[in-house]
C-alpha atoms as a PDB file:
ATOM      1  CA  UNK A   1     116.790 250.896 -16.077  1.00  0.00           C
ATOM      2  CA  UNK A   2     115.520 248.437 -18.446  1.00  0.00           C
ATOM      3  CA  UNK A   3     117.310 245.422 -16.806  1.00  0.00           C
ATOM      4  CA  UNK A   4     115.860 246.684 -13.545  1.00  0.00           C
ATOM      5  CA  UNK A   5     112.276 246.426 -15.086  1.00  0.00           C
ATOM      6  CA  UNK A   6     113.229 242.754 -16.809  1.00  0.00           C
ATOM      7  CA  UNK A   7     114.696 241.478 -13.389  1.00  0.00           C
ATOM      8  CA  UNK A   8     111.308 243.002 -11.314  1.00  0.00           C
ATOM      9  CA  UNK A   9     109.099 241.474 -14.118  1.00  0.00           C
ATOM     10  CA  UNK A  10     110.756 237.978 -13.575  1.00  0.00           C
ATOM     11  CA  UNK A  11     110.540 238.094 -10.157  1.00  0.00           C
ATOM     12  CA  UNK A  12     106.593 239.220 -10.075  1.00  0.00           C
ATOM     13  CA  UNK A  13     106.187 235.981 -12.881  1.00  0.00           C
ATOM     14  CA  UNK A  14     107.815 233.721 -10.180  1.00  0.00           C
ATOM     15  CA  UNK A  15     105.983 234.792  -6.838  1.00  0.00           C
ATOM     16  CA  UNK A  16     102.858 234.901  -8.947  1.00  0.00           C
ATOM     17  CA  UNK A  17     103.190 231.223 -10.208  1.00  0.00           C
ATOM     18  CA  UNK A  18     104.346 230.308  -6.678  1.00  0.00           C
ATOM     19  CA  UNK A  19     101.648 231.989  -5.050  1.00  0.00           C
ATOM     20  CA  UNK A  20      98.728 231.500  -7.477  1.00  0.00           C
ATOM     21  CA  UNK A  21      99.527 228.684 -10.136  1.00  0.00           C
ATOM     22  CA  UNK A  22     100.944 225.879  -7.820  1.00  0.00           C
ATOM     23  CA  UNK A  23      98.659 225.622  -5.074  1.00  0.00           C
ATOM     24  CA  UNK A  24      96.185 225.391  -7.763  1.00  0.00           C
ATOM     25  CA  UNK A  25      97.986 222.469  -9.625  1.00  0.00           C
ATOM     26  CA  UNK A  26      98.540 220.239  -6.084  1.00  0.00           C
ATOM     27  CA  UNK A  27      94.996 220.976  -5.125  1.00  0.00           C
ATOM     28  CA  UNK A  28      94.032 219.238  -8.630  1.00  0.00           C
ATOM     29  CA  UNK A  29      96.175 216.310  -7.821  1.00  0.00           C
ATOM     30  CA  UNK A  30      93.954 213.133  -6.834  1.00  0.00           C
ATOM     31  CA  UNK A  31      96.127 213.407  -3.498  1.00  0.00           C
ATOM     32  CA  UNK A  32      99.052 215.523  -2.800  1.00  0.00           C
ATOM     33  CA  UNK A  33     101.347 215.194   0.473  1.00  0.00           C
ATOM     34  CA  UNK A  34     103.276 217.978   2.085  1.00  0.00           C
ATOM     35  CA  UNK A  35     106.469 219.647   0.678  1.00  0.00           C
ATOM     36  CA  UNK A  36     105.228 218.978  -3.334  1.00  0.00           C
ATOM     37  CA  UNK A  37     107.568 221.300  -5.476  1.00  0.00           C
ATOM     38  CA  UNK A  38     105.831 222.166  -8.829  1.00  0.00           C
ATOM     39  CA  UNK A  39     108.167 224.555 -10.899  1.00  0.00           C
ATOM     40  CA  UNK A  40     106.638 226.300 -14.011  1.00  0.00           C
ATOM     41  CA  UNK A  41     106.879 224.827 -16.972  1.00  0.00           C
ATOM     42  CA  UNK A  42     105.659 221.220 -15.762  1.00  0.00           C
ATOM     43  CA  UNK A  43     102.413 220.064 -17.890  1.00  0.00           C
ATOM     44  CA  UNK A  44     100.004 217.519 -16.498  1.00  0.00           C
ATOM     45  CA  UNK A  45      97.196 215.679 -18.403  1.00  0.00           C
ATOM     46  CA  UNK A  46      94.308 213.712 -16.625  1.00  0.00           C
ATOM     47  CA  UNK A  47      95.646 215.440 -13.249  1.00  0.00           C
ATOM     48  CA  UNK A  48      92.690 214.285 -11.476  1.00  0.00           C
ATOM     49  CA  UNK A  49      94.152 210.480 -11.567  1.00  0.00           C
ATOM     50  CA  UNK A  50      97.901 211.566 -10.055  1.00  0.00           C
ATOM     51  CA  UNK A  51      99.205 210.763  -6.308  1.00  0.00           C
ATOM     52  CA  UNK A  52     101.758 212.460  -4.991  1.00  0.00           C
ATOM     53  CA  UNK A  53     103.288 211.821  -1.656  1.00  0.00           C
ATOM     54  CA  UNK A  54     105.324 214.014   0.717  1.00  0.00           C
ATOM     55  CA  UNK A  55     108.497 215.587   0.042  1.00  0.00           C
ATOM     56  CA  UNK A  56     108.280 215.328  -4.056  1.00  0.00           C
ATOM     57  CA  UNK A  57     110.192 217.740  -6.338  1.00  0.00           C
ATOM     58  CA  UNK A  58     109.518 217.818  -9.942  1.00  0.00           C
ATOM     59  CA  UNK A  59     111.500 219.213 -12.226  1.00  0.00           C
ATOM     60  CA  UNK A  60     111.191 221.914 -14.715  1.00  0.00           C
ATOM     61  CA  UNK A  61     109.937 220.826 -17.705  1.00  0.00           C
ATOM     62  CA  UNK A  62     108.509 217.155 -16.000  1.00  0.00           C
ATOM     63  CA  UNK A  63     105.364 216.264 -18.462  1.00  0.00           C
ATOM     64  CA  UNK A  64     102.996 213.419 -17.099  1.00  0.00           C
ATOM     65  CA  UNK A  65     100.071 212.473 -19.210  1.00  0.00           C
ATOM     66  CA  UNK A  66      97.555 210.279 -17.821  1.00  0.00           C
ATOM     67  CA  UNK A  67      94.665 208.522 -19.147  1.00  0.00           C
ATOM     68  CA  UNK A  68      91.806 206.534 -17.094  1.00  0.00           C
ATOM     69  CA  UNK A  69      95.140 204.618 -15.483  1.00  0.00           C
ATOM     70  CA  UNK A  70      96.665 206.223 -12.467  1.00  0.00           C
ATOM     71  CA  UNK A  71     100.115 207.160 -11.711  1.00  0.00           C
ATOM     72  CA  UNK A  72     101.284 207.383  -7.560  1.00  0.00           C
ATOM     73  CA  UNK A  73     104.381 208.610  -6.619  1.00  0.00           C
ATOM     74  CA  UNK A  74     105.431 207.727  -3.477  1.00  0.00           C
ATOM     75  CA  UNK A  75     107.636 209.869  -0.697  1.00  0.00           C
ATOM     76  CA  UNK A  76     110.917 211.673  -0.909  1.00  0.00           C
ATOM     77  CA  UNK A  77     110.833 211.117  -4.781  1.00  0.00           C
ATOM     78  CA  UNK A  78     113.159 213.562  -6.685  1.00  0.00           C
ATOM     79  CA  UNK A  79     112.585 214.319 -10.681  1.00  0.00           C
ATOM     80  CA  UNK A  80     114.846 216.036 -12.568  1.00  0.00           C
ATOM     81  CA  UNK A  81     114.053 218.320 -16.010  1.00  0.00           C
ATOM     82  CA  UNK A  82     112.612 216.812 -18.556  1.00  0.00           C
ATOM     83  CA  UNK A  83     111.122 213.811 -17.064  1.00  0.00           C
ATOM     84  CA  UNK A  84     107.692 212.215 -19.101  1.00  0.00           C
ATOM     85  CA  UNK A  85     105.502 209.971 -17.566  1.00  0.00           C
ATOM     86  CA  UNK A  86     102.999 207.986 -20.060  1.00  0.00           C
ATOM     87  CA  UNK A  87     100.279 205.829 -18.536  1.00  0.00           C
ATOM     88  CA  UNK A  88      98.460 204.882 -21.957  1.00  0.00           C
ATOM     89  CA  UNK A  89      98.707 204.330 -25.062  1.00  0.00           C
ATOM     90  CA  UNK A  90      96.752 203.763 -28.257  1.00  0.00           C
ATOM     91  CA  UNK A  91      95.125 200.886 -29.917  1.00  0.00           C
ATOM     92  CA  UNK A  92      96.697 199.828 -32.791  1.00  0.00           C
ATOM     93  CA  UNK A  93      94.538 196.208 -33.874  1.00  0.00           C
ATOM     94  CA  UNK A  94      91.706 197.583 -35.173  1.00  0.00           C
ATOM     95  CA  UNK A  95      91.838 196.972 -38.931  1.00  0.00           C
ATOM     96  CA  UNK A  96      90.482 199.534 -40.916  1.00  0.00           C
ATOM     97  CA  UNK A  97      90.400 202.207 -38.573  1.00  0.00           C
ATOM     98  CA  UNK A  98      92.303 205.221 -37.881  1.00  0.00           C
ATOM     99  CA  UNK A  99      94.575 204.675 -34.325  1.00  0.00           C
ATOM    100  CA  UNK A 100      92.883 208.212 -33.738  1.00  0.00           C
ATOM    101  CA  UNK A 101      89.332 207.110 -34.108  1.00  0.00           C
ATOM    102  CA  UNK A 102      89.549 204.832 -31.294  1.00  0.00           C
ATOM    103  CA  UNK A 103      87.595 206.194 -28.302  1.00  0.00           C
ATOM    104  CA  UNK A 104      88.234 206.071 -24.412  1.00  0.00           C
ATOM    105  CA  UNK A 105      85.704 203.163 -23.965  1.00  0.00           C
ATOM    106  CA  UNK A 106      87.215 200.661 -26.840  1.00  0.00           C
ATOM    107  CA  UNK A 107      90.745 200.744 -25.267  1.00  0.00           C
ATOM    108  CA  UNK A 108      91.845 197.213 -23.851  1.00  0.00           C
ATOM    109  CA  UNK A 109      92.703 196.709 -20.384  1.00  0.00           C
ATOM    110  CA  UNK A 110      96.583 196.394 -21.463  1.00  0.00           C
ATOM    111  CA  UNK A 111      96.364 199.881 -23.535  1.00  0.00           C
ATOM    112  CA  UNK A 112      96.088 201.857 -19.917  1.00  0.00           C
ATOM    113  CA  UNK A 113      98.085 200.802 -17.008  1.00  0.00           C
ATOM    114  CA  UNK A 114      99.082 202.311 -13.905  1.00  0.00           C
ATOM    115  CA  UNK A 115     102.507 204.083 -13.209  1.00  0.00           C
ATOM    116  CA  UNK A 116     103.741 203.569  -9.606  1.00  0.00           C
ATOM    117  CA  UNK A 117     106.791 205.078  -8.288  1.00  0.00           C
ATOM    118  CA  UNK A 118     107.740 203.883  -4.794  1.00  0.00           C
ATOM    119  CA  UNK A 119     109.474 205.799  -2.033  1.00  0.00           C
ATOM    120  CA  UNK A 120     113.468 207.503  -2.140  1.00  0.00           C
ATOM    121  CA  UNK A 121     113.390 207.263  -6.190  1.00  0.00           C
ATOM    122  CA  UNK A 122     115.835 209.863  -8.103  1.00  0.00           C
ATOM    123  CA  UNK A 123     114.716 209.959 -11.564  1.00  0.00           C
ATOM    124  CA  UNK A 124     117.243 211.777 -14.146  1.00  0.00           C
ATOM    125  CA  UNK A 125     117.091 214.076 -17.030  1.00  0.00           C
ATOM    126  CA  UNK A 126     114.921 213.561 -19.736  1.00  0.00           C
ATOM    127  CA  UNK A 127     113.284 210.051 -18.516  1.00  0.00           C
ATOM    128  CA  UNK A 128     110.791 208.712 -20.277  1.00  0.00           C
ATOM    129  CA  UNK A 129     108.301 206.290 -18.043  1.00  0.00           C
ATOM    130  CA  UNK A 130     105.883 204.162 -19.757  1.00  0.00           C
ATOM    131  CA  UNK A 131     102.538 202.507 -18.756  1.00  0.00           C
ATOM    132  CA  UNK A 132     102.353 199.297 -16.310  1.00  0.00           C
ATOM    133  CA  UNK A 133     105.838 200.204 -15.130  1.00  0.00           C
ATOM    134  CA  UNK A 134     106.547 200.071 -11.360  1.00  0.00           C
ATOM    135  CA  UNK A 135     110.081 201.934  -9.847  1.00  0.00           C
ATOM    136  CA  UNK A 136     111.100 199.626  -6.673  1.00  0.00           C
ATOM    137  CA  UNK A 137     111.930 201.989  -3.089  1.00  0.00           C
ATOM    138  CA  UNK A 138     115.561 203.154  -3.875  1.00  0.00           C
ATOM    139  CA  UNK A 139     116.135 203.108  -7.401  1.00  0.00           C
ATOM    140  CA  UNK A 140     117.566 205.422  -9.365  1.00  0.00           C
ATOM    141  CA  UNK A 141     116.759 205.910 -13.395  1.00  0.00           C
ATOM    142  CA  UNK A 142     120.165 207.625 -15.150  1.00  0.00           C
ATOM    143  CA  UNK A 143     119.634 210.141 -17.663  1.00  0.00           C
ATOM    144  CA  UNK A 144     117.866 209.304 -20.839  1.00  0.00           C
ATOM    145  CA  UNK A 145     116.804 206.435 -19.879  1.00  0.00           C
ATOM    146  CA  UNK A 146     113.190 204.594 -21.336  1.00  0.00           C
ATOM    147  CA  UNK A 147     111.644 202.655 -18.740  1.00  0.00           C
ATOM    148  CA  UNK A 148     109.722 200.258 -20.189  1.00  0.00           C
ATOM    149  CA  UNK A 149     109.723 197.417 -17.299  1.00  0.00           C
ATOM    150  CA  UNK A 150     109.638 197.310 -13.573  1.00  0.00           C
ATOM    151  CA  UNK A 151     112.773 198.490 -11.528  1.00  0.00           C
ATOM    152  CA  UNK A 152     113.935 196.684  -8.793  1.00  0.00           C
ATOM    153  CA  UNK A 153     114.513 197.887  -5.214  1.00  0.00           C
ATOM    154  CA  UNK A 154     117.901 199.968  -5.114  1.00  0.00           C
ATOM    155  CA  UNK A 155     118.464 199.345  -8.554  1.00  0.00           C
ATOM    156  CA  UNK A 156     120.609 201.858 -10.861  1.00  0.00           C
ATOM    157  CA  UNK A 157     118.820 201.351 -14.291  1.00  0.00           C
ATOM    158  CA  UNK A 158     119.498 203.235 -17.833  1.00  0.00           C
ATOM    159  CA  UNK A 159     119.651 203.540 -21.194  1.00  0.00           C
ATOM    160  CA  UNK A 160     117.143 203.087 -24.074  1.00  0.00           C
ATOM    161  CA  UNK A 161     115.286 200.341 -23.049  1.00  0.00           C
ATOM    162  CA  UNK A 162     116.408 201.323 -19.696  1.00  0.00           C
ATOM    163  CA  UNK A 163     118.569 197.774 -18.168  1.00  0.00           C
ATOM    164  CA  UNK A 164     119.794 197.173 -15.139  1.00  0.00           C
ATOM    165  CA  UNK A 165     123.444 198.760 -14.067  1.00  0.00           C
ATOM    166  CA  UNK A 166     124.332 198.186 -10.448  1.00  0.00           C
ATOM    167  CA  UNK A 167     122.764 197.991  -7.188  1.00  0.00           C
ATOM    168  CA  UNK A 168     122.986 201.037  -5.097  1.00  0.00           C
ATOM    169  CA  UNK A 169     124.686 199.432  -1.834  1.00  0.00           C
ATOM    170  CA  UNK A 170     126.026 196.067  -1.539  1.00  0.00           C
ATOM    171  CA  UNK A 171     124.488 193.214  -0.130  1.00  0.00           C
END
């Protein structure tokens, strides 16, 4: 009986995040196509500066954290668990002062830049995406992998910084 109750409990959670929760998270989304797939356990900060096309699925787990930069993410993108998306950072040349102390309004230019992620990109577990960093149509990002500069159309990229592996299809 209790497994009954644990299994009906999991599946009221589910419909209730699917139902409530996720509608609620695309409608925050700067722009959101059709077909977005938001599982639970996805965390977004600065929401209100994300673009997501049509046909995205992000994985459980996918953590994107935005500042005043802005991340788009194009069509038929796929993400799988784990991925983290990171469009700022902090300043670190102020002498003197605490990294924390620095406010919003006396970051450089180059401490928040936009995050774009083209059309038919796969990105694997546990990605980590970094600011100013642009993912060509095609590409896919392996496992793991730290993406700290742009990826080039149909490129297979990874490792920590992620480098270039292959081309998808030959020339």
């Amino acid at each position: 009986m209790c497994r009954f109750i644990y299994k009906l409990a999991g599946k009221i959670r589910r419909a209730a995040y699917r139902i409530f929760w996720a509608p609620i998270i695309k409608g925050s989304f700067a722009k959101c196509g059709k077909a977005v797939t938001v599982p639970r356990g996805c965390r977004f900060s600065g929401i209100e500066n994300i673009h997501v096309g049509n046909n995205v699925s992000f994985g459980v787990g996918t953590t994107v954290l935005t500042t005043k930069a802005k991340l788009y993410i194009g069509n038929d993108v796929m993400f799988a668990p784990n991925v983290v998306i990171v469009t700022g950072d902090h300043r670190i040349d102020i002498p003197g002062r605490a990294m924390a102390s620095v406010r919003d309004d006396e970051k450089l230019p180059e401490n928040d830049m936009d995050v774009v992620i083209e059309d038919d990109v796969w990105l694997g577990a546990n990605v980590t995406v970094l600011k100013g960093v642009t993912i060509h149509t095609g590409s896919v990002i392996s496992a793991g992998a730290v993406v700290t500069r742009d990826v080039e159309p149909y490129s297979i990229v990874g490792g920590v910084p992620a480098r270039f592996i292959r081309k998808r299809f030959e020339d």
